[in-house]
Protein backbone atom coordinates (compact mmCIF):
# COMPACT_ATOMS: atom_id res chain seq x y z
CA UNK A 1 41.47 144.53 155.51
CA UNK A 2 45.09 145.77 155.64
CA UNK A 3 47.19 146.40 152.56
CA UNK A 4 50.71 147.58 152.08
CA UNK A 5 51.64 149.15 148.76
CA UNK A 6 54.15 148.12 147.25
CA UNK A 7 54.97 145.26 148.71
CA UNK A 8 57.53 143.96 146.51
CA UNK A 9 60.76 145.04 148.25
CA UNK A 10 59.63 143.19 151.53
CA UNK A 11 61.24 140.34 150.71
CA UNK A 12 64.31 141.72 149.27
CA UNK A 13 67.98 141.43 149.93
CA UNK A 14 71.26 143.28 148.97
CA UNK A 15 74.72 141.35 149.41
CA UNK A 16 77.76 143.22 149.10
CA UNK A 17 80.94 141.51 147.48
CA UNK A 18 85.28 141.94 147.80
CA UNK A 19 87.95 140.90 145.78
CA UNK A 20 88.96 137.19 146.84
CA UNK A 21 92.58 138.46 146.32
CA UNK A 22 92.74 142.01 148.20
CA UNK A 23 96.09 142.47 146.48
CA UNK A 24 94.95 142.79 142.62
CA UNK A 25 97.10 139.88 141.24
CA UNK A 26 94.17 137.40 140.96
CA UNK A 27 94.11 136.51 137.62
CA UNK A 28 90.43 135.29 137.44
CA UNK A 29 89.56 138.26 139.79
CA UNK A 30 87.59 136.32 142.04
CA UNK A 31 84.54 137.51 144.47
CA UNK A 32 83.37 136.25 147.21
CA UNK A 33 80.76 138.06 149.56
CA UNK A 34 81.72 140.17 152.51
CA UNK A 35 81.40 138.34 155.80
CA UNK A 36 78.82 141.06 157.21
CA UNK A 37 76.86 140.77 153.99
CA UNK A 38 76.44 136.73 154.67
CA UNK A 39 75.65 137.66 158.33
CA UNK A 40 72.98 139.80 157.33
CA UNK A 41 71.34 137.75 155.11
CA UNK A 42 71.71 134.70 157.16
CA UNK A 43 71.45 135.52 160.76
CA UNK A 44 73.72 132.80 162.88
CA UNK A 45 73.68 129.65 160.24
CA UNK A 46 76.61 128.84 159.10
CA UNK A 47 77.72 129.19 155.45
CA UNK A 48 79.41 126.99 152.87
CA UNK A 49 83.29 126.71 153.45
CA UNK A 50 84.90 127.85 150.19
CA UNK A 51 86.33 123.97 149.95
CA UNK A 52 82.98 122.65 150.08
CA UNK A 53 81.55 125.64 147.65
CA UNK A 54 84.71 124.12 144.96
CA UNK A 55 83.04 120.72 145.75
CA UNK A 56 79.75 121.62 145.07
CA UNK A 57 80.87 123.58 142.21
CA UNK A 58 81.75 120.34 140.45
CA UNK A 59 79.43 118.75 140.98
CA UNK A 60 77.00 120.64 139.50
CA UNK A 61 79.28 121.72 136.42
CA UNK A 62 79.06 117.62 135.95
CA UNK A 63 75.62 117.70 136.24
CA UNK A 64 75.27 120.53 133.23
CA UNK A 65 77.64 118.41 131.19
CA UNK A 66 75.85 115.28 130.91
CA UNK A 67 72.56 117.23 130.08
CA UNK A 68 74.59 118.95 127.40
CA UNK A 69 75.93 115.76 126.49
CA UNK A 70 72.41 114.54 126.50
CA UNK A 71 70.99 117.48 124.23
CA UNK A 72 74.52 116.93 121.92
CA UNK A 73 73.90 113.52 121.11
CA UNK A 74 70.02 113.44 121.16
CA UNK A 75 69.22 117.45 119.49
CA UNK A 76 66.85 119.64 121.09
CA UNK A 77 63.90 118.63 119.69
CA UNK A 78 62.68 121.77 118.08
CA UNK A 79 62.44 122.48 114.24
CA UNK A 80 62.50 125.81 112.56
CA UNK A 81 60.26 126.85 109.41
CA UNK A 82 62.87 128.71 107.91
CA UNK A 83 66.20 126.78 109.32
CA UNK A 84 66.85 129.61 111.16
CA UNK A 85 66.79 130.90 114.78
């Protein structure tokens, strides 16, 4: 039988990130990851388009409202002894 120590970094993966805005006046000081960082990890497929990343970006900030919504309306369901944390 064969074992490698330490396996635990086999399956792992560094990406490297730039300002969106290379000029500083972003004012939310966005990131996005460096093409050769996407490459990388991905090989040839094709990545999210950053419209499509803002579309599925709303979507799933909907998605987290209605369950907040949900746990607003309806509680979380779990007591506390002492009314505390």
């Amino acid at each position: 039988m064969l074992t490698r120590p330490g396996t635990g970094w086999t399956n792992t993966e560094y990406r490297s990130y730039e300002f969106a805005d290379p000029s500083g006046q972003d004012e939310n000081a966005s990131l996005r990851e460096t093409r050769e960082s996407a490459r990388r990890r991905r090989g040839s497929a094709v990545g999210l388009s950053e419209t499509e990343q803002n579309e599925l970006r709303a979507v799933e900030q909907g998605n987290l409202q209605k369950l907040f919504d949900i746990v607003e309306k309806n509680g979380t369901g779990m007591k506390f002894e002492d009314g505390g944390a």
